[in-house]
PDB file of N, CA and C in Angstrom:
ATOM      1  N   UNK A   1       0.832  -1.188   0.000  1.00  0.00           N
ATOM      2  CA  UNK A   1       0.000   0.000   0.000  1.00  0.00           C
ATOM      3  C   UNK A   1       0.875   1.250   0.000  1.00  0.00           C
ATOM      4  N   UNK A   2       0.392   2.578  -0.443  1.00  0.00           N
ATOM      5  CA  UNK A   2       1.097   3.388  -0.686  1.00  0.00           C
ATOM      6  C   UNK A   2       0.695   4.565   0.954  1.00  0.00           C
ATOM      7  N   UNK A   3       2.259   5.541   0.887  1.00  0.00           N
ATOM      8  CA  UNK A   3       1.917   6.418   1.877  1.00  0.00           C
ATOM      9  C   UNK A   3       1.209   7.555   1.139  1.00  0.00           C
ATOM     10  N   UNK A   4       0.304   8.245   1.652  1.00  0.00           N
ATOM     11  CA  UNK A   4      -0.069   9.598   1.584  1.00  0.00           C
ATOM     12  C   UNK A   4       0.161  10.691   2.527  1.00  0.00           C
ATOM     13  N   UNK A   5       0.548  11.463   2.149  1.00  0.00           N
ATOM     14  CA  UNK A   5       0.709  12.791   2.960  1.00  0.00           C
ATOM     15  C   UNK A   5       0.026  14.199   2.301  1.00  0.00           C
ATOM     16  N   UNK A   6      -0.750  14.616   3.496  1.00  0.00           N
ATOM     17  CA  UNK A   6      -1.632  16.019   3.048  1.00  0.00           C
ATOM     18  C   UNK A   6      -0.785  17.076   3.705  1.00  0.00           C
ATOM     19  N   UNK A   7      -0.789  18.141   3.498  1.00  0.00           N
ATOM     20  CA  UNK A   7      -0.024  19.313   3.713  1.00  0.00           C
ATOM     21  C   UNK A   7      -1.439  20.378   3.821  1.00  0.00           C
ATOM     22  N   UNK A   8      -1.679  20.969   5.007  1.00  0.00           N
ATOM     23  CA  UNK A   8      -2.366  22.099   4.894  1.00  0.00           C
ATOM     24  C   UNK A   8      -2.416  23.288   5.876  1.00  0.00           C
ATOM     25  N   UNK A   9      -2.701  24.540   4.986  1.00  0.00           N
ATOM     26  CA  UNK A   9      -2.736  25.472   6.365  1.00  0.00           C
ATOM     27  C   UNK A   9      -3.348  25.405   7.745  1.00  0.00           C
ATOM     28  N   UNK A  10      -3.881  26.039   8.590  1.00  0.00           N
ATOM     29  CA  UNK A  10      -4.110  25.337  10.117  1.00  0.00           C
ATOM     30  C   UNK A  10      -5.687  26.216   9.960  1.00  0.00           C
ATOM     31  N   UNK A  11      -6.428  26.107   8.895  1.00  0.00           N
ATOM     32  CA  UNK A  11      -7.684  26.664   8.636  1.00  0.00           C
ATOM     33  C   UNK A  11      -9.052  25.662   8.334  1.00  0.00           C
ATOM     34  N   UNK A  12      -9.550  25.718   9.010  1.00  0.00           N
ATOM     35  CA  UNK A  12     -10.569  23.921   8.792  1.00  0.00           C
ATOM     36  C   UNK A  12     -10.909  24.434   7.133  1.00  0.00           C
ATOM     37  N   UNK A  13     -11.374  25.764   6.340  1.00  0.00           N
ATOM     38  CA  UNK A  13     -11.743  25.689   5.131  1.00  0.00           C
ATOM     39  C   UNK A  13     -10.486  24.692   4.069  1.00  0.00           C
ATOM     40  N   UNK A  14      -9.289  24.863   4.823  1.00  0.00           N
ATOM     41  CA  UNK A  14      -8.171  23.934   4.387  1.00  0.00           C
ATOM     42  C   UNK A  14      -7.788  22.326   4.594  1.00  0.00           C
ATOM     43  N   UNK A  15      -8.709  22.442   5.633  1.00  0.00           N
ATOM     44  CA  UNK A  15      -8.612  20.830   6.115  1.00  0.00           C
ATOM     45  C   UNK A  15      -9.477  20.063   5.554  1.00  0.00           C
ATOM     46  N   UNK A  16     -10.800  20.609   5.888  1.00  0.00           N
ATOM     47  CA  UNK A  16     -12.199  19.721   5.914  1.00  0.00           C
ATOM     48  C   UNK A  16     -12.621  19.420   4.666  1.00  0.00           C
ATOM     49  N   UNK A  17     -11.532  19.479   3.045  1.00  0.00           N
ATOM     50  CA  UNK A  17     -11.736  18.787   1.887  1.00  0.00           C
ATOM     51  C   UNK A  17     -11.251  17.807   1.883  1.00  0.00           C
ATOM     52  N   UNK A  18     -10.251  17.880   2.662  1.00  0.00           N
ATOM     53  CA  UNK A  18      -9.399  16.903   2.365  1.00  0.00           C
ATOM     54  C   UNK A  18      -9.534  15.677   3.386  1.00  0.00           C
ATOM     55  N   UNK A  19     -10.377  15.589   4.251  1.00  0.00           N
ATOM     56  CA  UNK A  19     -11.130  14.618   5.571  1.00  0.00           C
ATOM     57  C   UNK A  19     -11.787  13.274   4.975  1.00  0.00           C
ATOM     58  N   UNK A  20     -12.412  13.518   4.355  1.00  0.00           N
ATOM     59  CA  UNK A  20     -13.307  12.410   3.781  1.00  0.00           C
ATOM     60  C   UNK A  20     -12.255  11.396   2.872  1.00  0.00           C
ATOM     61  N   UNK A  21     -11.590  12.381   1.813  1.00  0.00           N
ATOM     62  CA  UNK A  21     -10.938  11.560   0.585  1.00  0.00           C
ATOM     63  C   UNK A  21      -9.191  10.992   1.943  1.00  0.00           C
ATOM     64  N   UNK A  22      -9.098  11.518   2.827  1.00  0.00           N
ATOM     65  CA  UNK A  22      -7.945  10.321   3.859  1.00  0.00           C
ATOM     66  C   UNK A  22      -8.661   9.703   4.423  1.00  0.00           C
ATOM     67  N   UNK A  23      -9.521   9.366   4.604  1.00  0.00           N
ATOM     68  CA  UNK A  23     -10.483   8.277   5.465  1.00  0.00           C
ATOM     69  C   UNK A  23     -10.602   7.473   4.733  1.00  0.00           C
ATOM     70  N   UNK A  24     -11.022   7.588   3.329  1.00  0.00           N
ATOM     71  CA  UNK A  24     -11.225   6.842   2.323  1.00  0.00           C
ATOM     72  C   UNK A  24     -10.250   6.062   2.126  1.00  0.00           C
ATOM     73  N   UNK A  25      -8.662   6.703   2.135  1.00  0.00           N
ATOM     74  CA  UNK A  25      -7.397   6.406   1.745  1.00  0.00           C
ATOM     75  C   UNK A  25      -7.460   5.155   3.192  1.00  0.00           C
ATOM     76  N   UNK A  26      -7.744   5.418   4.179  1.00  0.00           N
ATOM     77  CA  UNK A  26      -7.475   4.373   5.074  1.00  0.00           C
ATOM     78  C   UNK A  26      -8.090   3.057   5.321  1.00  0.00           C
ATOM     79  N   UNK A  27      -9.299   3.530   5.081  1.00  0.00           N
ATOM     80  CA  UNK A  27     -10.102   2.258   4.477  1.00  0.00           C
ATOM     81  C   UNK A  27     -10.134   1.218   3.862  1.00  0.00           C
ATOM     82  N   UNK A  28      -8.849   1.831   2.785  1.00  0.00           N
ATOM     83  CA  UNK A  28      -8.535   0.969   1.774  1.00  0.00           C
ATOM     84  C   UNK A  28      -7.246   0.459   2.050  1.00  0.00           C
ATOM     85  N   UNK A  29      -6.583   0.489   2.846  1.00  0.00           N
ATOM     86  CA  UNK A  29      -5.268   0.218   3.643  1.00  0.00           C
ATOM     87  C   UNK A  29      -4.070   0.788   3.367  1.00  0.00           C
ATOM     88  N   UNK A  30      -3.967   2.428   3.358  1.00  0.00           N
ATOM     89  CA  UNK A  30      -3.320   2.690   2.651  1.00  0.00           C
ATOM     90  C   UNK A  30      -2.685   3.698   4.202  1.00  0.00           C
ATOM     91  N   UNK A  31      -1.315   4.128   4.445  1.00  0.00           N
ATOM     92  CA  UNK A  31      -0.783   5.101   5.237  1.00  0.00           C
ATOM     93  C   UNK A  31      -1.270   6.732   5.148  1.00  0.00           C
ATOM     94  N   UNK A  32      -1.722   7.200   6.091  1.00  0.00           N
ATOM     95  CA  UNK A  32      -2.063   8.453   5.783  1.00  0.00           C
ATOM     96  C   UNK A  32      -1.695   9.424   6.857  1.00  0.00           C
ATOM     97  N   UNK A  33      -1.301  10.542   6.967  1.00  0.00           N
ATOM     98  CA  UNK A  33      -0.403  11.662   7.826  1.00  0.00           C
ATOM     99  C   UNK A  33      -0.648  13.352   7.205  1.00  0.00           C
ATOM    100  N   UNK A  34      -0.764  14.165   8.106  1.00  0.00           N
ATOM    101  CA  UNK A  34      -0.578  15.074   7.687  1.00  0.00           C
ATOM    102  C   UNK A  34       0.094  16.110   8.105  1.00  0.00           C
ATOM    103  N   UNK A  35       0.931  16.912   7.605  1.00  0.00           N
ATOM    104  CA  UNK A  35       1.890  18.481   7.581  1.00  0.00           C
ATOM    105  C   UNK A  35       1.189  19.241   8.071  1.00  0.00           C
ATOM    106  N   UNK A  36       1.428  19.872   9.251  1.00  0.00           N
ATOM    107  CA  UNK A  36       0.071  21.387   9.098  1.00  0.00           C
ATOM    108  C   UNK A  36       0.646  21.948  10.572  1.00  0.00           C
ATOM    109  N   UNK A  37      -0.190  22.452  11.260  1.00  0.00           N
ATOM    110  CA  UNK A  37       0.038  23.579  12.623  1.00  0.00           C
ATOM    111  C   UNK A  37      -0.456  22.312  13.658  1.00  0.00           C
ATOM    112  N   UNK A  38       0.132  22.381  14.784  1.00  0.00           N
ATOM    113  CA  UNK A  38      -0.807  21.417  16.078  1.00  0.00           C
ATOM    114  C   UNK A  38      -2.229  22.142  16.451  1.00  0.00           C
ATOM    115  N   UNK A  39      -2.746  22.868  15.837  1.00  0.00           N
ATOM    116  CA  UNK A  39      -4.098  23.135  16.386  1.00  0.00           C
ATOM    117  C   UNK A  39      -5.168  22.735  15.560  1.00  0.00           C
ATOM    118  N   UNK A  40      -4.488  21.540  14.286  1.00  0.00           N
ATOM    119  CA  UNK A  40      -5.618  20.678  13.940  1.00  0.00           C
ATOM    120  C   UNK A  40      -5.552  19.320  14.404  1.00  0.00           C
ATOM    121  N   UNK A  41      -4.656  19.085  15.400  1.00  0.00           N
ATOM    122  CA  UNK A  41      -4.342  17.592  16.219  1.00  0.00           C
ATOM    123  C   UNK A  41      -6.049  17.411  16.232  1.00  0.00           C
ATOM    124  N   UNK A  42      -6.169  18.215  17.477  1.00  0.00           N
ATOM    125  CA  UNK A  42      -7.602  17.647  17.745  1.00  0.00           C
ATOM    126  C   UNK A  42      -8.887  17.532  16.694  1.00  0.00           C
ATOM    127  N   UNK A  43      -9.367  17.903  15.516  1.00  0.00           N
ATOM    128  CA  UNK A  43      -9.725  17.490  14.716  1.00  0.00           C
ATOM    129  C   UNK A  43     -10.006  16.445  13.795  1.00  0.00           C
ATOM    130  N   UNK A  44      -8.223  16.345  13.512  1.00  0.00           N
ATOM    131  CA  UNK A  44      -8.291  15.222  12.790  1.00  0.00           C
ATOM    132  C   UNK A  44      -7.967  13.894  13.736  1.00  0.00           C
ATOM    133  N   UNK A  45      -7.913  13.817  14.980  1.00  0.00           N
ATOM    134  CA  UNK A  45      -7.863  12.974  15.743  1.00  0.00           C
ATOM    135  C   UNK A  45      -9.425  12.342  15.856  1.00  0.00           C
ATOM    136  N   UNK A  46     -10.151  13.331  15.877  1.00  0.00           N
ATOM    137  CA  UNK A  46     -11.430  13.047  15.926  1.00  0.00           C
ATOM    138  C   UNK A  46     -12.108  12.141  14.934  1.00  0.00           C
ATOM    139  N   UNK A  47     -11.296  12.380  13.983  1.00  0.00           N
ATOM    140  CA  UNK A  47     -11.790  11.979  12.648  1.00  0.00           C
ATOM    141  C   UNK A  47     -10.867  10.999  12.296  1.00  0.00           C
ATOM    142  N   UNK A  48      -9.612  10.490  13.114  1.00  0.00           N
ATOM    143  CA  UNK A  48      -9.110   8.382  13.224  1.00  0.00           C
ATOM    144  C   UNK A  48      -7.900   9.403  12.102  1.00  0.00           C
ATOM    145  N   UNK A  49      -6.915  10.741  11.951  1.00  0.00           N
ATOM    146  CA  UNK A  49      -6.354  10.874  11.297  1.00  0.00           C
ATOM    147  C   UNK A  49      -5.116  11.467  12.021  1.00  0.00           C
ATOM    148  N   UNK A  50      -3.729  10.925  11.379  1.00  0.00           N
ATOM    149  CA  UNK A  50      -2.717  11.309  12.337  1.00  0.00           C
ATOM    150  C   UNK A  50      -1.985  12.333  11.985  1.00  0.00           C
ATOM    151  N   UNK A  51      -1.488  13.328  12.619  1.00  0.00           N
ATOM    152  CA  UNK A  51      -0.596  14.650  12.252  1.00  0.00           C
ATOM    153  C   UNK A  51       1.032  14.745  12.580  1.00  0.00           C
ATOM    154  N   UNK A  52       1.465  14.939  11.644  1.00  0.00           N
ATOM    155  CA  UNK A  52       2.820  14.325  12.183  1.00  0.00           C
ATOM    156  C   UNK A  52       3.583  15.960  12.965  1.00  0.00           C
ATOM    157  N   UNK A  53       4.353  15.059  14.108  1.00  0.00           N
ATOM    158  CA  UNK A  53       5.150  16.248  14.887  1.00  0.00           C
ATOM    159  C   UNK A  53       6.243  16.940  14.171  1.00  0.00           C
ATOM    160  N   UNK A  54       6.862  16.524  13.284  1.00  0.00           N
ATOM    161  CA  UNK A  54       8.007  16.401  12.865  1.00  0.00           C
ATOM    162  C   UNK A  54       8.036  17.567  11.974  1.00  0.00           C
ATOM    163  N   UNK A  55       6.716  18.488  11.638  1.00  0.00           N
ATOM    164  CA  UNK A  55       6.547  19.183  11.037  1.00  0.00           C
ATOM    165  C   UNK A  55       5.589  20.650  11.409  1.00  0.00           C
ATOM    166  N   UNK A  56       5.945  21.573  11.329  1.00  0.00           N
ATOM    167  CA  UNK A  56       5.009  23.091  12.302  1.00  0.00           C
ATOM    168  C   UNK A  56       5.108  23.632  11.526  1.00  0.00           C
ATOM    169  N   UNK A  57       3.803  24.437  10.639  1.00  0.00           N
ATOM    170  CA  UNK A  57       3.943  25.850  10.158  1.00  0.00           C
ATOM    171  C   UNK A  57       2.631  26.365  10.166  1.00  0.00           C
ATOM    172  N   UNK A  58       2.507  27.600  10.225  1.00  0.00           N
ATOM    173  CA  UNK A  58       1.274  28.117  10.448  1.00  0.00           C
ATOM    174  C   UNK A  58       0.897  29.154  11.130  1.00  0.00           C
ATOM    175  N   UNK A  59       2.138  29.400  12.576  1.00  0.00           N
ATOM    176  CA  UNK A  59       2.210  30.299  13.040  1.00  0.00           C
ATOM    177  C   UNK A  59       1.524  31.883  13.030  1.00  0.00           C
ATOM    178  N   UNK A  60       2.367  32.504  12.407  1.00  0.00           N
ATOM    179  CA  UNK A  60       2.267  33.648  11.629  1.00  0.00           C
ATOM    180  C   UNK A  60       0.409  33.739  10.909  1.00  0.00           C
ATOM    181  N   UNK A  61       0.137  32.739  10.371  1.00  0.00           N
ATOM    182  CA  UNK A  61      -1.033  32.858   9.693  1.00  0.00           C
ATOM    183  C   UNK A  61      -2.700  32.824  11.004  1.00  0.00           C
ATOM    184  N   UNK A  62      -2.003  32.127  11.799  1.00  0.00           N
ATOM    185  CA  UNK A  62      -2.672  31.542  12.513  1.00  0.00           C
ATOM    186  C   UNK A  62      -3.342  33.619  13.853  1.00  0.00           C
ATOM    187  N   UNK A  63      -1.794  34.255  13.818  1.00  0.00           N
ATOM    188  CA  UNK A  63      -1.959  34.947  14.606  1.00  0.00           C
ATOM    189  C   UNK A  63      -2.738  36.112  13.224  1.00  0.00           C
ATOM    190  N   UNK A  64      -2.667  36.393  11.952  1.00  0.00           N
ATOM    191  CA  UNK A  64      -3.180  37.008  11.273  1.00  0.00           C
ATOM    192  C   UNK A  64      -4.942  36.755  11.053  1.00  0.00           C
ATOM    193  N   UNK A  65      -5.346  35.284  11.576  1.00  0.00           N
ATOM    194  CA  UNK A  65      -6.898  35.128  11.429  1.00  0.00           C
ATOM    195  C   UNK A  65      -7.410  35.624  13.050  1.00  0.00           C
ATOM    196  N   UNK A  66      -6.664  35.573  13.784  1.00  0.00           N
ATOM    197  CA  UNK A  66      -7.159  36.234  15.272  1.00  0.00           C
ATOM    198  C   UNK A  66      -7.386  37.645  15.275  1.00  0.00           C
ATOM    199  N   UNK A  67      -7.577  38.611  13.869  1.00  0.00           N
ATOM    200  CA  UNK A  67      -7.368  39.930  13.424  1.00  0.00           C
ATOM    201  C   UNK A  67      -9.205  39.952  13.373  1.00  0.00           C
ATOM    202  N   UNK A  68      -9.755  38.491  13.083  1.00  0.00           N
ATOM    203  CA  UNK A  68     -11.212  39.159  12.756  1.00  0.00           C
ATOM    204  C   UNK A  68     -11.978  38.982  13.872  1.00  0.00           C
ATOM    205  N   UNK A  69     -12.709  39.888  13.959  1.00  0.00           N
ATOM    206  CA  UNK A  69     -13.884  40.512  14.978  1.00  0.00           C
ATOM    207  C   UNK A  69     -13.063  41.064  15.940  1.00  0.00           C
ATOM    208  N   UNK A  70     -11.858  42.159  15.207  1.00  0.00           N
ATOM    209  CA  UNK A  70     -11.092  43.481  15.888  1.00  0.00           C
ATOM    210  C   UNK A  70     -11.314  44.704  15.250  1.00  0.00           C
ATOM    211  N   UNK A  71     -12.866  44.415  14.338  1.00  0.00           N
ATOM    212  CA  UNK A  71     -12.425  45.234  14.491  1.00  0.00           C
ATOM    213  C   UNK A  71     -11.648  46.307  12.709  1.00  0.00           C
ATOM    214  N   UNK A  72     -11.105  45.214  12.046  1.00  0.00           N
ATOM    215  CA  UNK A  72     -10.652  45.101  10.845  1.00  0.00           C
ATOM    216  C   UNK A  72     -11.661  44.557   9.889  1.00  0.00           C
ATOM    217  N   UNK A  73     -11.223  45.291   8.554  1.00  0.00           N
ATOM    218  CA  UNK A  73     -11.938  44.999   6.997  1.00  0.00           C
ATOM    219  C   UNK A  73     -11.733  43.730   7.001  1.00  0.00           C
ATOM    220  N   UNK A  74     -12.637  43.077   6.677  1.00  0.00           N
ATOM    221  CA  UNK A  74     -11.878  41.178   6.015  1.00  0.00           C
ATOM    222  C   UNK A  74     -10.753  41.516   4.921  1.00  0.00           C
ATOM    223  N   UNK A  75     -10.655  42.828   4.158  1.00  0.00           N
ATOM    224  CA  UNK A  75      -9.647  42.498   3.135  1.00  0.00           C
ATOM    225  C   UNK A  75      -8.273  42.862   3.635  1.00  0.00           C
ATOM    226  N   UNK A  76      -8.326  43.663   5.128  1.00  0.00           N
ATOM    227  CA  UNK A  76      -7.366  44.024   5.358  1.00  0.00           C
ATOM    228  C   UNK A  76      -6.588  42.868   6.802  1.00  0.00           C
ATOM    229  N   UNK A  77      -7.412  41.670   7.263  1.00  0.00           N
ATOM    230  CA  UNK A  77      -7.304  40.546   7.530  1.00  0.00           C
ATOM    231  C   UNK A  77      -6.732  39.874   6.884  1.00  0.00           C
ATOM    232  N   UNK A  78      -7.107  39.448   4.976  1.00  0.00           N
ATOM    233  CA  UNK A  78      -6.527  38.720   4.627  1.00  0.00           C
ATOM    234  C   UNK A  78      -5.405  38.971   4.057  1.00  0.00           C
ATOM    235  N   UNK A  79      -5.533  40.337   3.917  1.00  0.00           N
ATOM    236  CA  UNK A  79      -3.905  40.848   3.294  1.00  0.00           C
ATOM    237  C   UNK A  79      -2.971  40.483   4.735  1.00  0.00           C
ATOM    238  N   UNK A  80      -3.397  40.847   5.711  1.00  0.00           N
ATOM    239  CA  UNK A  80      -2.155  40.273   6.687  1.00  0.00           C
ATOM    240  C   UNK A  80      -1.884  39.096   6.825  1.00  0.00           C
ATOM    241  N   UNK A  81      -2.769  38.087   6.681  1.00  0.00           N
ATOM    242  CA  UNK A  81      -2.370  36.502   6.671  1.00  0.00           C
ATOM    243  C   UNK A  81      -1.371  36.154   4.907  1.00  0.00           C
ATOM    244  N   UNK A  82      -1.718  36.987   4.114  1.00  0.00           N
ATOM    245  CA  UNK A  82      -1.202  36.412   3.078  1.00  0.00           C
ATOM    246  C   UNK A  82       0.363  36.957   3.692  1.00  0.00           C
ATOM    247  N   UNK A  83       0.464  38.093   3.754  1.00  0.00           N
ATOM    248  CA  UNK A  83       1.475  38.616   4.317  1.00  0.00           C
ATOM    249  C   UNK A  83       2.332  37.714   5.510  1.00  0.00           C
ATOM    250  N   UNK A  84       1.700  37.127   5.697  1.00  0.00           N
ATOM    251  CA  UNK A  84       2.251  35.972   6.839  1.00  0.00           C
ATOM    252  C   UNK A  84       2.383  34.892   5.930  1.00  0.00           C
ATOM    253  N   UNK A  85       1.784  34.112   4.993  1.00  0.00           N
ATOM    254  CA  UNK A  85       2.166  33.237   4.281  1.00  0.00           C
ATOM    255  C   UNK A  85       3.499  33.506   3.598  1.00  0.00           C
ATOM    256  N   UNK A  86       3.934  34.375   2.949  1.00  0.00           N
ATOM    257  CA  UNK A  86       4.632  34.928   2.469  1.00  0.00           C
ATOM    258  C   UNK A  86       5.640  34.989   3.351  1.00  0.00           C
ATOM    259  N   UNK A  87       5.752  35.457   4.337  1.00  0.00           N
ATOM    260  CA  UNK A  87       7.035  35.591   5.122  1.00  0.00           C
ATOM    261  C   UNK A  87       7.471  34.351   5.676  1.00  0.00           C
ATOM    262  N   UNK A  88       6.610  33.424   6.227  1.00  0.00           N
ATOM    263  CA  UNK A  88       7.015  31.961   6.359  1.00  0.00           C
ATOM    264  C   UNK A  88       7.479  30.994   5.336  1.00  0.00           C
ATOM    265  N   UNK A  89       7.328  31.747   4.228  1.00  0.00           N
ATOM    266  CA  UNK A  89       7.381  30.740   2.834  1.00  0.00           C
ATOM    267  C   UNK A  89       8.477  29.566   2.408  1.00  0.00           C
ATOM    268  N   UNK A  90       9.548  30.744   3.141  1.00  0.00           N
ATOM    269  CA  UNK A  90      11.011  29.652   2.747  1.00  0.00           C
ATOM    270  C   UNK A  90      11.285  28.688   4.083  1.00  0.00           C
ATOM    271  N   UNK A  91      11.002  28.727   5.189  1.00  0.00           N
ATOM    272  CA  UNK A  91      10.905  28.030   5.986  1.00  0.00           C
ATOM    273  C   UNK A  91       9.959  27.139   6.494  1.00  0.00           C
ATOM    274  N   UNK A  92       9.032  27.176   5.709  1.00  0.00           N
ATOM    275  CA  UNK A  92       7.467  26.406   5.492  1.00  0.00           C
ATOM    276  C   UNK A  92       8.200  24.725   4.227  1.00  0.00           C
ATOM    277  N   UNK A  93       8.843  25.655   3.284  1.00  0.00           N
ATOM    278  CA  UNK A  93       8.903  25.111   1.903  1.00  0.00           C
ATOM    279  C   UNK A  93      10.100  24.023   2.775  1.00  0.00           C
ATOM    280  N   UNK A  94      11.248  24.524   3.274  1.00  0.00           N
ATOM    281  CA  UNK A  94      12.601  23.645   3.944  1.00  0.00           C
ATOM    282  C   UNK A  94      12.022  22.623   4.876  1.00  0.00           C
ATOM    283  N   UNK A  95      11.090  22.882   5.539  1.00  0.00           N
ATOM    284  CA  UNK A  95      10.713  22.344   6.772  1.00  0.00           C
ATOM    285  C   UNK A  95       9.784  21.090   6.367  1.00  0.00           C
ATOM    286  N   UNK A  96       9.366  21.164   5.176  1.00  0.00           N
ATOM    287  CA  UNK A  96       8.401  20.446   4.353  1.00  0.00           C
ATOM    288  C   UNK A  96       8.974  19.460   3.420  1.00  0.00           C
ATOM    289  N   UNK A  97      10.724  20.027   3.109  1.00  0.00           N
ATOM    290  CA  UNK A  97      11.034  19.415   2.215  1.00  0.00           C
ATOM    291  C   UNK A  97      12.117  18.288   3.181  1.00  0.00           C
ATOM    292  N   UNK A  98      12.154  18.823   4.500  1.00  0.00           N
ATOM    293  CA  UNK A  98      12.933  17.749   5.517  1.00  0.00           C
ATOM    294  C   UNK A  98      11.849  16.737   5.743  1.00  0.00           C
ATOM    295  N   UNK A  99      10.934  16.905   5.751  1.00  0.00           N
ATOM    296  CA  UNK A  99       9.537  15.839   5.991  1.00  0.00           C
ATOM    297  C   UNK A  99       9.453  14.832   5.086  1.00  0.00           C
ATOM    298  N   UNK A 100      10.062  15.496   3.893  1.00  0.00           N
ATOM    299  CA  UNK A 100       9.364  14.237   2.946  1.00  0.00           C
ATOM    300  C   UNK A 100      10.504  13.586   2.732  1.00  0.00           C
ATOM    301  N   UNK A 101      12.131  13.944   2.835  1.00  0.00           N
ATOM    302  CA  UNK A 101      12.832  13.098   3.353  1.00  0.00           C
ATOM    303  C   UNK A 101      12.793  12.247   4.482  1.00  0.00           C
ATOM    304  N   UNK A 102      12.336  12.570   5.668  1.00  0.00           N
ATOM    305  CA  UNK A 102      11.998  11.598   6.559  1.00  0.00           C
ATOM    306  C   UNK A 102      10.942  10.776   6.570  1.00  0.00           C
ATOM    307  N   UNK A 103       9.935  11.036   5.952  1.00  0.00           N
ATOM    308  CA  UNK A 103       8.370  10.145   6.110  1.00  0.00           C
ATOM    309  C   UNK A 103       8.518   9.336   4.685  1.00  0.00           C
ATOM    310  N   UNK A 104       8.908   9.835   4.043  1.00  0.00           N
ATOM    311  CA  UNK A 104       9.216   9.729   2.569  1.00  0.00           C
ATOM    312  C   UNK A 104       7.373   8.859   2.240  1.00  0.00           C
ATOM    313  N   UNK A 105       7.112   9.882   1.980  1.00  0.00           N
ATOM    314  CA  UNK A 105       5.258   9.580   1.274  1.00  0.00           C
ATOM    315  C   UNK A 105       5.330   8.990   0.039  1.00  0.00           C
ATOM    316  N   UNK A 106       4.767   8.050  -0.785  1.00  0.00           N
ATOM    317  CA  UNK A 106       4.599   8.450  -1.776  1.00  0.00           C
ATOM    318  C   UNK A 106       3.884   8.967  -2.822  1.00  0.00           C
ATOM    319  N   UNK A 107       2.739  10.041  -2.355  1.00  0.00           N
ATOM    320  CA  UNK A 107       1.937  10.329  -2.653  1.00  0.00           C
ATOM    321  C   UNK A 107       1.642  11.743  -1.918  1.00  0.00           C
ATOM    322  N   UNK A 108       2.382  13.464  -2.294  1.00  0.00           N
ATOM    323  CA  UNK A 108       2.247  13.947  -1.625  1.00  0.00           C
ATOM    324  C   UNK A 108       0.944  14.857  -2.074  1.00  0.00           C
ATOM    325  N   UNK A 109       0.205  15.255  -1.403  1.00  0.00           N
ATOM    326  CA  UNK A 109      -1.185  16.054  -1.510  1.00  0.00           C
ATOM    327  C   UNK A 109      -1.366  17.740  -0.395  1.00  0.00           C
ATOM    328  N   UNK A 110      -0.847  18.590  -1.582  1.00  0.00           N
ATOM    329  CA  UNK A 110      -0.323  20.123  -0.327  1.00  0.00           C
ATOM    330  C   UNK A 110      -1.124  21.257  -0.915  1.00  0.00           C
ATOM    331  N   UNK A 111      -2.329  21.807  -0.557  1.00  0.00           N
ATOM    332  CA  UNK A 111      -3.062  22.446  -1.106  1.00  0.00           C
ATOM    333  C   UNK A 111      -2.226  23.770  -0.977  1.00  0.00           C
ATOM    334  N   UNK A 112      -1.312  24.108  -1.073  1.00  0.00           N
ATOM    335  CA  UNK A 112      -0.903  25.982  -0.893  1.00  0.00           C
ATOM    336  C   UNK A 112       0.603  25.766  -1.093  1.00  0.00           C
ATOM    337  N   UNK A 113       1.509  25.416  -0.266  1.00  0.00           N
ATOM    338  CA  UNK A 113       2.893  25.569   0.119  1.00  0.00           C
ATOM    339  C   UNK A 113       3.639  25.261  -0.956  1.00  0.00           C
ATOM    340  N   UNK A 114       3.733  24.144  -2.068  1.00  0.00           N
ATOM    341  CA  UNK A 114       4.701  23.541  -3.005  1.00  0.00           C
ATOM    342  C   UNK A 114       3.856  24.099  -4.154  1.00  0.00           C
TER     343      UNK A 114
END
């Protein structure tokens, strides 16, 4: 059976596509893990899916969505999170690319980062 690995920002609109089609993947006996921030542990735990430690990014983005209901435009919210994507970018991309040397997937699935 093959590994899969999902990669996503720490935003459930980023997660919760990709929930159903790794469940599916496990069902069928296949390895499944995902890249992302620890504040979707509990989520996808919920949902029988494992998050690997070995990997953190999100930070930065995470403190740019705590901007709404301060108060701020949504466009001037998301310009600061992109602005945070952006500044994490090369250390998102390294940190991602040490992962897949270590987990070595073969099947990687990263909605934003690569």
């Amino acid at each position: 059976m093959a590994r899969f690995l999902f990669g996503i920002p720490p935003f459930w609109g980023h997660l919760a596509p990709t929930v159903a089609l790794a469940q599916r993947l496990l069902e069928r006996g296949h390895e499944v893990a995902y890249a992302s921030h620890p504040v979707v542990r509990e989520p996808l735990a919920r949902a029988g899916l494992d998050l690997l430690d070995a990997y953190r990014w999100g930070d930065r983005m995470l403190e740019g969505a705590e901007l709404l209901g301060q108060g701020l435009k949504e466009h001037q919210v998301f310009f600061r999170i992109g602005n945070a994507y952006l500044h994490g970018l090369p250390e998102g991309v390294e940190g991602f690319r040490r992962l897949l040397g270590s987990w070595k997937p073969d099947v990687v699935l990263h909605d934003i980062l690569l």
